[in-house]
N, C-alpha and C. Protein backbone atom coordinates (compact mmCIF):
# COMPACT_ATOMS: atom_id res chain seq x y z
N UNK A 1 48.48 139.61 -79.36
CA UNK A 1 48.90 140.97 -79.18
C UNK A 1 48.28 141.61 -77.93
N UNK A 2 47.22 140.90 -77.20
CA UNK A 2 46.87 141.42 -75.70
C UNK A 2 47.70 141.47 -74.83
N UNK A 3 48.73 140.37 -74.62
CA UNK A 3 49.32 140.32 -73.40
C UNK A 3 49.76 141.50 -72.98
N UNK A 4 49.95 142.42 -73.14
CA UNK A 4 50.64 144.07 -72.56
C UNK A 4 49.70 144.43 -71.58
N UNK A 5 48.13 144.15 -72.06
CA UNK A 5 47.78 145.29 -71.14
C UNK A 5 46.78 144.18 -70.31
N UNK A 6 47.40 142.83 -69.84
CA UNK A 6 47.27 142.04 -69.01
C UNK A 6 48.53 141.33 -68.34
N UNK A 7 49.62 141.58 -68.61
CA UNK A 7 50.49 141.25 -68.08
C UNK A 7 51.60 142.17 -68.35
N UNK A 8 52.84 142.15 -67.82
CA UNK A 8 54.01 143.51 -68.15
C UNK A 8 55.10 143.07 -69.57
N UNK A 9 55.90 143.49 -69.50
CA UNK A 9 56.77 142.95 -70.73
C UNK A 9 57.78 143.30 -70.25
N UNK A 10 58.89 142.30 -70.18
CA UNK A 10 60.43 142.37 -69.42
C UNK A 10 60.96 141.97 -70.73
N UNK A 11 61.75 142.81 -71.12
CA UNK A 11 63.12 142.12 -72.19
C UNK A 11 64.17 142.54 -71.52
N UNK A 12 65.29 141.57 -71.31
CA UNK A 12 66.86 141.78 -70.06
C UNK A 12 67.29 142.31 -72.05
N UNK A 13 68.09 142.76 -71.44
CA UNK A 13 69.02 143.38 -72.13
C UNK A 13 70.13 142.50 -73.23
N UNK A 14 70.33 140.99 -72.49
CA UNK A 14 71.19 140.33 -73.06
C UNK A 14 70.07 139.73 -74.58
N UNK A 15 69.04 140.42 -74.41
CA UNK A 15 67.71 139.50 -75.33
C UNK A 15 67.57 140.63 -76.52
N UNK A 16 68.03 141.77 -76.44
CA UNK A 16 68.11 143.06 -77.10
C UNK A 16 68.67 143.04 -78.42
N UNK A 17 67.90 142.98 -79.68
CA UNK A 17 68.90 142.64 -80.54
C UNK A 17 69.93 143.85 -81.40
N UNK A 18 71.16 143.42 -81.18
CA UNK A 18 72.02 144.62 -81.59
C UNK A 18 72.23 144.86 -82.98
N UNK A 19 72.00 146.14 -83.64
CA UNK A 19 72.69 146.37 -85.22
C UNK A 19 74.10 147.61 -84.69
N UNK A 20 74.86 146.83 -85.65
CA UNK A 20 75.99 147.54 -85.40
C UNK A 20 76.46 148.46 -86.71
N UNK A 21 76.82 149.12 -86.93
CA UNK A 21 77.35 150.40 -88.22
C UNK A 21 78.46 151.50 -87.73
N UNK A 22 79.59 151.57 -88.65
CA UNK A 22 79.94 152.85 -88.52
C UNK A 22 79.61 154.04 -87.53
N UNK A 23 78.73 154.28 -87.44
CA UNK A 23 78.45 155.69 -86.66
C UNK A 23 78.25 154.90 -85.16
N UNK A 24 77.63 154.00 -84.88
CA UNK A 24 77.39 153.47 -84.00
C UNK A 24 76.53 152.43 -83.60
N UNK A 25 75.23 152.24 -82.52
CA UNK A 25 74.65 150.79 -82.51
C UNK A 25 73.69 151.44 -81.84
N UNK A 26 72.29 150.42 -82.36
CA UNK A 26 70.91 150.54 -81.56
C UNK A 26 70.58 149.07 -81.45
N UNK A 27 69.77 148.84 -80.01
CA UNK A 27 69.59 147.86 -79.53
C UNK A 27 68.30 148.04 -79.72
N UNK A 28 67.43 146.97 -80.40
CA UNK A 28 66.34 146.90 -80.35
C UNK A 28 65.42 146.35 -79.09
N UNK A 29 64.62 147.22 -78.65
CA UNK A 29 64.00 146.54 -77.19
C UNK A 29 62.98 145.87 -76.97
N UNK A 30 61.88 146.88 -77.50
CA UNK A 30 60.25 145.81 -77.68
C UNK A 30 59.77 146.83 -78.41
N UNK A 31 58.53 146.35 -79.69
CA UNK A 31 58.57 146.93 -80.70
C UNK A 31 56.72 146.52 -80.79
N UNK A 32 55.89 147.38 -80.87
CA UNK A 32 54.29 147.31 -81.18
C UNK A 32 53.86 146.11 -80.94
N UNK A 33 54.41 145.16 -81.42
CA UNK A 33 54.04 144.12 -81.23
C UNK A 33 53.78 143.36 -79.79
N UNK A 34 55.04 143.67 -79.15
CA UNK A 34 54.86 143.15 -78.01
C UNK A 34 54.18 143.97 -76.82
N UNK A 35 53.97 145.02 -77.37
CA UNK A 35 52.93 146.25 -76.49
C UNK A 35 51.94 146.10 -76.67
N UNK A 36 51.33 146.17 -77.39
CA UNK A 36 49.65 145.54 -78.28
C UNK A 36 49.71 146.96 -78.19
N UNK A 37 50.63 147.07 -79.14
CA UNK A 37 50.67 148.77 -79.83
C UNK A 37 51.08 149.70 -78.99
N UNK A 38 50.94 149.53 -77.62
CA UNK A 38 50.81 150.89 -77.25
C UNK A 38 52.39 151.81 -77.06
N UNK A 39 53.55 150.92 -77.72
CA UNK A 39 54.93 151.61 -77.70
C UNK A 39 55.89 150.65 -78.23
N UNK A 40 57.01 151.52 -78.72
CA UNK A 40 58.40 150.28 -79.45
C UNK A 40 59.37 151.58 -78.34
N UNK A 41 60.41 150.72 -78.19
CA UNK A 41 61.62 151.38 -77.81
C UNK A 41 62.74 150.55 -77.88
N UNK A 42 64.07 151.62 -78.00
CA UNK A 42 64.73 150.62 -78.86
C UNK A 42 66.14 152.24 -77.35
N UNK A 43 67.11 151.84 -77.97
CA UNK A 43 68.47 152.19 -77.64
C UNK A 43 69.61 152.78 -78.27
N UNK A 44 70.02 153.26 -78.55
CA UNK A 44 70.61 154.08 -79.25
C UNK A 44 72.68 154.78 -79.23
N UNK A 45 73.24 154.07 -79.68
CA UNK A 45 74.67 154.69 -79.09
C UNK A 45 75.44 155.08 -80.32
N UNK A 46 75.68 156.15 -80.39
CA UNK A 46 76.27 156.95 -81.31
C UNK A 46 77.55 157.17 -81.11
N UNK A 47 78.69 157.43 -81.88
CA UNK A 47 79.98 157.84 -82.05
C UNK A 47 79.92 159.30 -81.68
N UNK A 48 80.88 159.79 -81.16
CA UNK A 48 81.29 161.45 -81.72
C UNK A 48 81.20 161.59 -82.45
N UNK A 49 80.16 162.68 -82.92
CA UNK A 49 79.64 163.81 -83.85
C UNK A 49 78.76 162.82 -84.60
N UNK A 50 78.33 161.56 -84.75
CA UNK A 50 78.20 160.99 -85.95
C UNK A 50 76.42 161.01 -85.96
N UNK A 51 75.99 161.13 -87.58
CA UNK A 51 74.21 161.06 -87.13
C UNK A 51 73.42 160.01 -86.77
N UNK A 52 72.37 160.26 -86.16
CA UNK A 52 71.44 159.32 -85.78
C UNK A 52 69.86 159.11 -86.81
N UNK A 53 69.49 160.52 -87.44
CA UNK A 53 68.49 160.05 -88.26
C UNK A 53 68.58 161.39 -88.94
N UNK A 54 67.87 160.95 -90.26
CA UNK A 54 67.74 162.38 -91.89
C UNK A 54 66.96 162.86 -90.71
N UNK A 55 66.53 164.17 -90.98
CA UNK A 55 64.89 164.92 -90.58
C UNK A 55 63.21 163.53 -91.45
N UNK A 56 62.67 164.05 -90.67
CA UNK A 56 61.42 163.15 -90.98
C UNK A 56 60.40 163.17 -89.94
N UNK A 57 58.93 162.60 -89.98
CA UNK A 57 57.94 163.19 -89.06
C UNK A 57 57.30 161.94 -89.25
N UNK A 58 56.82 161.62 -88.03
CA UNK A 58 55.84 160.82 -87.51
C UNK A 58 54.41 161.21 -87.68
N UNK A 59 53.20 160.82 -88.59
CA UNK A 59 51.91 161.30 -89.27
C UNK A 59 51.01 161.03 -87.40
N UNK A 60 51.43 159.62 -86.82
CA UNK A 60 50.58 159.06 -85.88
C UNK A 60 51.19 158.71 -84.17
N UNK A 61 52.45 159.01 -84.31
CA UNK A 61 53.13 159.23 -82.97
C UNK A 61 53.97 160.01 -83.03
N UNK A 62 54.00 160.11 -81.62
CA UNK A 62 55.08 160.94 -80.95
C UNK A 62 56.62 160.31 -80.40
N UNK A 63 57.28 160.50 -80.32
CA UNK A 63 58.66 160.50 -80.14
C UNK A 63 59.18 161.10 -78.82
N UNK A 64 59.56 160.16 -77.99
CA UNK A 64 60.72 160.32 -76.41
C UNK A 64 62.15 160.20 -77.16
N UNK A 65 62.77 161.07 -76.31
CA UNK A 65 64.17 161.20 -76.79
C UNK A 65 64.59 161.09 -75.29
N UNK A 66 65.66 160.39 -74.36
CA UNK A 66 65.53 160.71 -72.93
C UNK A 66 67.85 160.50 -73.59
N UNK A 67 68.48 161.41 -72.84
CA UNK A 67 69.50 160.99 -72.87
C UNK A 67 70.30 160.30 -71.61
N UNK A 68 70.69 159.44 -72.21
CA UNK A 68 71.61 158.51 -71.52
C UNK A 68 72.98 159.28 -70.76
N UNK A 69 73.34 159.33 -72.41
CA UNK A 69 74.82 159.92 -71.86
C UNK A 69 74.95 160.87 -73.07
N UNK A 70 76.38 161.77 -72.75
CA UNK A 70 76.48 162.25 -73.67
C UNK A 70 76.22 163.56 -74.66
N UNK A 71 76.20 163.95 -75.33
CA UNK A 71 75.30 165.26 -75.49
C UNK A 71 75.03 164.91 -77.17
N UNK A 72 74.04 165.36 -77.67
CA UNK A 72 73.01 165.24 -78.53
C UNK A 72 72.26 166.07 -79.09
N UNK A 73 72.53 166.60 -80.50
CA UNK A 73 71.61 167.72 -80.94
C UNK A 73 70.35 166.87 -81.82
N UNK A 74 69.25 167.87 -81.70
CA UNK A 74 67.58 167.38 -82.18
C UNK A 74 67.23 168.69 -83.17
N UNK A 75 66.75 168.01 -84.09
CA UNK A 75 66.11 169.30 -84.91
C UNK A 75 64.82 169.58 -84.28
N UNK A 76 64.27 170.21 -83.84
CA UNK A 76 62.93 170.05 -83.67
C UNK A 76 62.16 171.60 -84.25
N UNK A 77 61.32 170.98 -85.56
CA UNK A 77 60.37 171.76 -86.95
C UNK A 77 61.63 172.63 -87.24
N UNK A 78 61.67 174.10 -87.14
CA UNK A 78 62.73 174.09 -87.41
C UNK A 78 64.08 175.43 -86.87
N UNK A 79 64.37 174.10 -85.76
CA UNK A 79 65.23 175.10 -85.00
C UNK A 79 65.97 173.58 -84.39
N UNK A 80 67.33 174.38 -84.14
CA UNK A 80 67.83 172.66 -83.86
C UNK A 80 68.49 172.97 -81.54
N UNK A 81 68.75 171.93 -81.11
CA UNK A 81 69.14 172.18 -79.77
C UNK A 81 69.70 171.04 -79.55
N UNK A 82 70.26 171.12 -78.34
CA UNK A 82 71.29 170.65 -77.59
C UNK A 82 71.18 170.47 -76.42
N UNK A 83 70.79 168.81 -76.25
CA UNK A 83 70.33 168.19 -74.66
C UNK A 83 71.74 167.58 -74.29
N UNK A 84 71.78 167.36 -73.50
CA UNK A 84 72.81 166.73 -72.31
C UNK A 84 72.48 164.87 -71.55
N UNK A 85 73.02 164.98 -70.99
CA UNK A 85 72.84 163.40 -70.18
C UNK A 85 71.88 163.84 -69.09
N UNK A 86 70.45 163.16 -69.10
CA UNK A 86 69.63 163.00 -68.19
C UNK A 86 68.27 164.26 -68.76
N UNK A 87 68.74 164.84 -69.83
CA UNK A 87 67.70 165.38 -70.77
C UNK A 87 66.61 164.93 -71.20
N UNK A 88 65.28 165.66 -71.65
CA UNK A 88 64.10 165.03 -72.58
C UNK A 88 63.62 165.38 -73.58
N UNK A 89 63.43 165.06 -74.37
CA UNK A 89 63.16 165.63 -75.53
C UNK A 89 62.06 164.94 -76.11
N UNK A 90 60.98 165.52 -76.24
CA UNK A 90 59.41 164.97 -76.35
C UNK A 90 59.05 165.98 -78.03
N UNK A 91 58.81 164.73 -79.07
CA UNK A 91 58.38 165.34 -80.29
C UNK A 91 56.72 164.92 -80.86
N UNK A 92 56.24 165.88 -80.94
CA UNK A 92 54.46 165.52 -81.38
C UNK A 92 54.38 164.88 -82.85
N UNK A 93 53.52 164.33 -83.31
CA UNK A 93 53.17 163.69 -84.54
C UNK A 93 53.12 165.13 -85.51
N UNK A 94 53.62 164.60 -86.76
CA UNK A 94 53.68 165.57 -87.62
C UNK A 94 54.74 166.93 -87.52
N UNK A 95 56.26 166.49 -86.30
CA UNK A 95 57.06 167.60 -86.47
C UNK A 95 58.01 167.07 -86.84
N UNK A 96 58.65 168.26 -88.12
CA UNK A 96 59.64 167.67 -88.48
C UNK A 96 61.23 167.22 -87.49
N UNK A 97 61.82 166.37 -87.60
CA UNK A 97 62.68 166.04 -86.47
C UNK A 97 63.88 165.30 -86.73
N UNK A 98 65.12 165.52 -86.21
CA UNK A 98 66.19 164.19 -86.12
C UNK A 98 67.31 164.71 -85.26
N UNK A 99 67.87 163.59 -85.28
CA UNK A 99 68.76 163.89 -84.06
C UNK A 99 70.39 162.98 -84.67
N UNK A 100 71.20 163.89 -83.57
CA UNK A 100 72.78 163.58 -83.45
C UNK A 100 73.35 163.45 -82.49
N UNK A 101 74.29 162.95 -81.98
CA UNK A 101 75.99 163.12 -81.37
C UNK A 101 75.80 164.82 -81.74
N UNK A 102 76.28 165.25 -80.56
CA UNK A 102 76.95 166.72 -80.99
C UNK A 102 78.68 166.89 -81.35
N UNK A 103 79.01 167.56 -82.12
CA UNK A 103 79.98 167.18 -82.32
C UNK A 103 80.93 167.44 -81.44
N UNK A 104 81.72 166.16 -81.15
CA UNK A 104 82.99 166.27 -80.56
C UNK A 104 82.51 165.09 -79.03
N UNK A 105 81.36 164.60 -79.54
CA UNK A 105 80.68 163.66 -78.44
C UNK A 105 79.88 162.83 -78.56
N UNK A 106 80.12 161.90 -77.77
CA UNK A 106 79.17 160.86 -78.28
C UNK A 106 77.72 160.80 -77.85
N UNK A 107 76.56 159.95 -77.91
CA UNK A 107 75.45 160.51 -77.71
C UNK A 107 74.74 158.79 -77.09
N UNK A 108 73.86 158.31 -76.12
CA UNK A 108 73.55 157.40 -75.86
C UNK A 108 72.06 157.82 -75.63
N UNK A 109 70.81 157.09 -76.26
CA UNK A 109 69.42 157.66 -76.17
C UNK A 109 68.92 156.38 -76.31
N UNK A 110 67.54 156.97 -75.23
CA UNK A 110 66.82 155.84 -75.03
C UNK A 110 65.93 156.72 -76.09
N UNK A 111 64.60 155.67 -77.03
CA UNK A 111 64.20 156.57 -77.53
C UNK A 111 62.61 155.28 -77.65
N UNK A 112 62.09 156.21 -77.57
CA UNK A 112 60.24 155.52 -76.97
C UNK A 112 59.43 156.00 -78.27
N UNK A 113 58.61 155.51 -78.76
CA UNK A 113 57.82 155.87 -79.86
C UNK A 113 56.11 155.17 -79.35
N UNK A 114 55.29 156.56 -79.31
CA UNK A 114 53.71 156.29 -78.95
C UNK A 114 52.87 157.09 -79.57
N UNK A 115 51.46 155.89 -80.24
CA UNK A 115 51.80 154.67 -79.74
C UNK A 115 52.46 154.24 -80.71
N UNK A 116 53.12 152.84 -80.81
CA UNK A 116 53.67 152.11 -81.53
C UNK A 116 53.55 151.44 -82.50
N UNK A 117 54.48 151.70 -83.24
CA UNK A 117 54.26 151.26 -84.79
C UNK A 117 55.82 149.87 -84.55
N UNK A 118 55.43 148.92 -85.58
CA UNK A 118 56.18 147.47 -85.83
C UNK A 118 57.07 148.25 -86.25
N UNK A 119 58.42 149.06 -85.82
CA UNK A 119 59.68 149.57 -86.87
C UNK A 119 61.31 148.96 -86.76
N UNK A 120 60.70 147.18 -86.42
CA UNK A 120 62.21 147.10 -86.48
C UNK A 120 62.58 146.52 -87.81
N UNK A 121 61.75 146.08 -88.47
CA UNK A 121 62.43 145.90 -90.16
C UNK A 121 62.60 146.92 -90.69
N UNK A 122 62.02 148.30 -90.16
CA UNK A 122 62.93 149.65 -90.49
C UNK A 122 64.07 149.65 -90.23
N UNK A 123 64.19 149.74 -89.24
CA UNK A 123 66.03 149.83 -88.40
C UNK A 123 66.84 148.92 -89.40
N UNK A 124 66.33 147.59 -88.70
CA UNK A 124 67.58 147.07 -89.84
C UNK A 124 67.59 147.03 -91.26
N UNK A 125 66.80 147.63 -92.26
CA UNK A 125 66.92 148.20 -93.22
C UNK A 125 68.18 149.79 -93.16
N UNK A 126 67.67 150.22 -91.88
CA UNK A 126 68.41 151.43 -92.34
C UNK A 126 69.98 150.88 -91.62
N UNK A 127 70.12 149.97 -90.77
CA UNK A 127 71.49 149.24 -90.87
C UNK A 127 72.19 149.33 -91.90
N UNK A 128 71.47 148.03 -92.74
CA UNK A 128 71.77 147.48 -93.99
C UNK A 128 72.29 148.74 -95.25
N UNK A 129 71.49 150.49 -95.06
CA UNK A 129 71.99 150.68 -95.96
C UNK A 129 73.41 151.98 -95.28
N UNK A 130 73.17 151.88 -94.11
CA UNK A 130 74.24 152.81 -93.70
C UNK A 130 75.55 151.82 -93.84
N UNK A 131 75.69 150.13 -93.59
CA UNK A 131 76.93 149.42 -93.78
C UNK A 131 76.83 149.27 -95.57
N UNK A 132 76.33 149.64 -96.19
CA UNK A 132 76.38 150.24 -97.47
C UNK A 132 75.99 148.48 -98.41
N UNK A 133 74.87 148.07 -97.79
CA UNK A 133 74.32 146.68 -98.08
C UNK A 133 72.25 146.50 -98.86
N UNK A 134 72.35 148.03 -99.02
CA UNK A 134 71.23 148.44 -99.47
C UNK A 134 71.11 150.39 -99.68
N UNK A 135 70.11 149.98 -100.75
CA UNK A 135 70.16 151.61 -101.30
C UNK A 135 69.10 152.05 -100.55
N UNK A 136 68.94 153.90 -100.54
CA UNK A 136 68.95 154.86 -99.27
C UNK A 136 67.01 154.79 -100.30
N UNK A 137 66.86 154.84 -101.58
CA UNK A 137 65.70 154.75 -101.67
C UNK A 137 64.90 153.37 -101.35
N UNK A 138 65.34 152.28 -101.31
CA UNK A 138 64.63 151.37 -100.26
C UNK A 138 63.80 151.40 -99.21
N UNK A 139 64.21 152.91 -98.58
CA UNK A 139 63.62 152.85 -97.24
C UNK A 139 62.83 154.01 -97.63
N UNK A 140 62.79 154.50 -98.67
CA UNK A 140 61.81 155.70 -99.05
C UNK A 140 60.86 155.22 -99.80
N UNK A 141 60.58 153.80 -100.19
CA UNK A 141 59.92 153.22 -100.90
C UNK A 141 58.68 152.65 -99.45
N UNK A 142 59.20 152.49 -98.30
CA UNK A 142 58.67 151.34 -97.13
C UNK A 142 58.44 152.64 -96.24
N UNK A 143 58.52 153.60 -96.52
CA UNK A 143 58.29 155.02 -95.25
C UNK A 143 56.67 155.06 -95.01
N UNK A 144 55.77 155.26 -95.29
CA UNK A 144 54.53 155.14 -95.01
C UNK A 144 54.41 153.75 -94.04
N UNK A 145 54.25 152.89 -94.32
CA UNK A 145 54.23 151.39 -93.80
C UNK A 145 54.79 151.60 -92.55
N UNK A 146 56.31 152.54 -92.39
CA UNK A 146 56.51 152.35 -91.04
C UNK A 146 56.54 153.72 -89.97
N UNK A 147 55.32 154.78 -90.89
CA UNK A 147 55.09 156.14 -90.38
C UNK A 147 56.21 157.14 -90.14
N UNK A 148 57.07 156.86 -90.97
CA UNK A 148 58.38 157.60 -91.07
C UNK A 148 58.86 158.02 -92.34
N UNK A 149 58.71 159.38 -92.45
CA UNK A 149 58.15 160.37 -93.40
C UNK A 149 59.88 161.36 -93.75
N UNK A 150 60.21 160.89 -94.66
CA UNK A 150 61.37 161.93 -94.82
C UNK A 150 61.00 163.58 -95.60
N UNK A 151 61.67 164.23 -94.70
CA UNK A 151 61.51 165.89 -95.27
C UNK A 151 62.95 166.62 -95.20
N UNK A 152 63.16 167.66 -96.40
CA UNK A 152 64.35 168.26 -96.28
C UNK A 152 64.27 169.55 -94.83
N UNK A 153 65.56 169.59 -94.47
CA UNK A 153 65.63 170.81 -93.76
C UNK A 153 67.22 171.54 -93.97
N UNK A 154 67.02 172.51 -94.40
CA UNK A 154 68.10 173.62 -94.50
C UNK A 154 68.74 173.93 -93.28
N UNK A 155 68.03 174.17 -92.65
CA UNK A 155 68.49 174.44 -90.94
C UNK A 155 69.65 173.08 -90.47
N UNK A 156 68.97 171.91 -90.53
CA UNK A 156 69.64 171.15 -90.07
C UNK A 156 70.70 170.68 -90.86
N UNK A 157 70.49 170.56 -92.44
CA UNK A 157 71.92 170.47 -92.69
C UNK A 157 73.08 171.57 -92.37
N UNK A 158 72.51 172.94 -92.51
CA UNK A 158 73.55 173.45 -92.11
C UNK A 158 74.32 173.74 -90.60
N UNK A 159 73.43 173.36 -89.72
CA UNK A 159 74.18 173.16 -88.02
C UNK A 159 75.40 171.66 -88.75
N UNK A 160 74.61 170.80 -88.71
CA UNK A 160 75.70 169.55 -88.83
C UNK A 160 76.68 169.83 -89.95
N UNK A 161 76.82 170.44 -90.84
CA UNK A 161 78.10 170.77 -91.57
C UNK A 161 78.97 171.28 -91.12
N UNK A 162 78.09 172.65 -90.07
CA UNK A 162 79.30 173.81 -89.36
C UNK A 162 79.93 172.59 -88.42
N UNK A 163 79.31 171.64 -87.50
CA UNK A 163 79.77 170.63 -86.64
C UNK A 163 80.86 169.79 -87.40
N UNK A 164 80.78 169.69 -88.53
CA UNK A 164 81.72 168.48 -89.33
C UNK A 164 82.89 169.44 -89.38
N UNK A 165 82.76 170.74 -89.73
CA UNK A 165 84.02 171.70 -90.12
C UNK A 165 84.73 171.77 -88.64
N UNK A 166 84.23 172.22 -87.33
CA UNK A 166 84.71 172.36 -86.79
C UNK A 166 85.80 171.94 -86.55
């Protein structure tokens, strides 16, 4: 787990492993492990309007949101907004948070997590239960383990409903 901070870490893109679902696809990039902790980042491409994560808070990192393309709403604690392509969106440990496609668009995010926690048997857990191949408390059972903390927010369900009505 040293090599990071003695040598660099290149993953090409064709090495990226893809989960695909309904709403859309995240490419997994390099994940704690291959940082010797010090970051996972992964990729992110969303459908129009469709979500990207419940609300939930990080106890021990922080969260990069950088947009690609696209436009993208973020809850952040509790007030929600609306970044654009070439946006940033920087979340501290312990705020509540999640993000979308805004509706009527699709949303492409690079998204950086520091420092880094091992969360790609998260992801593809939460694959597995968005292609409807595992249940939604599974991953509420494994949330500590991968510092990803689910919390309700009123606020944010109700922006993304008014977005679904539109």
């Amino acid at each position: 787990m040293t090599a990071f901070r003695h040598e660099p870490v290149l993953v090409r893109g064709s090495e990226a492993e893809a989960l695909t679902h309904a709403t859309g696809a995240a490419y997994l990039l390099t994940d704690a492990e291959r940082t010797a902790g010090a970051l996972g980042c992964h990729r992110v491409e969303l459908a129009p309007g469709s979500d990207g994560s419940a609300p939930h808070y990080h106890a021990k990192s922080s969260e990069m949101f950088y947009v690609l393309a696209g436009r993208a709403q973020f809850l952040n604690d509790d007030r929600v907004i609306e970044a654009a392509q070439g946006d940033l969106v920087i979340v501290p440990p312990h705020m509540p948070h999640a993000f979308a496609a805004a509706p009527g668009f699709p949303a492409e995010l690079l998204i950086t997590i520091a420092p880094g926690v091992d969360r790609f048997d998260y992801f593809r857990l939460l694959g597995r239960i968005v292609n409807g191949q595992a249940a939604y408390e599974e991953l509420l059972a494994v949330e500590a383990e991968f510092d990803s903390h689910s919390v309700q927010s009123e606020v944010w369900a109700k922006v993304r409903a008014e977005g679904r009505a539109a």
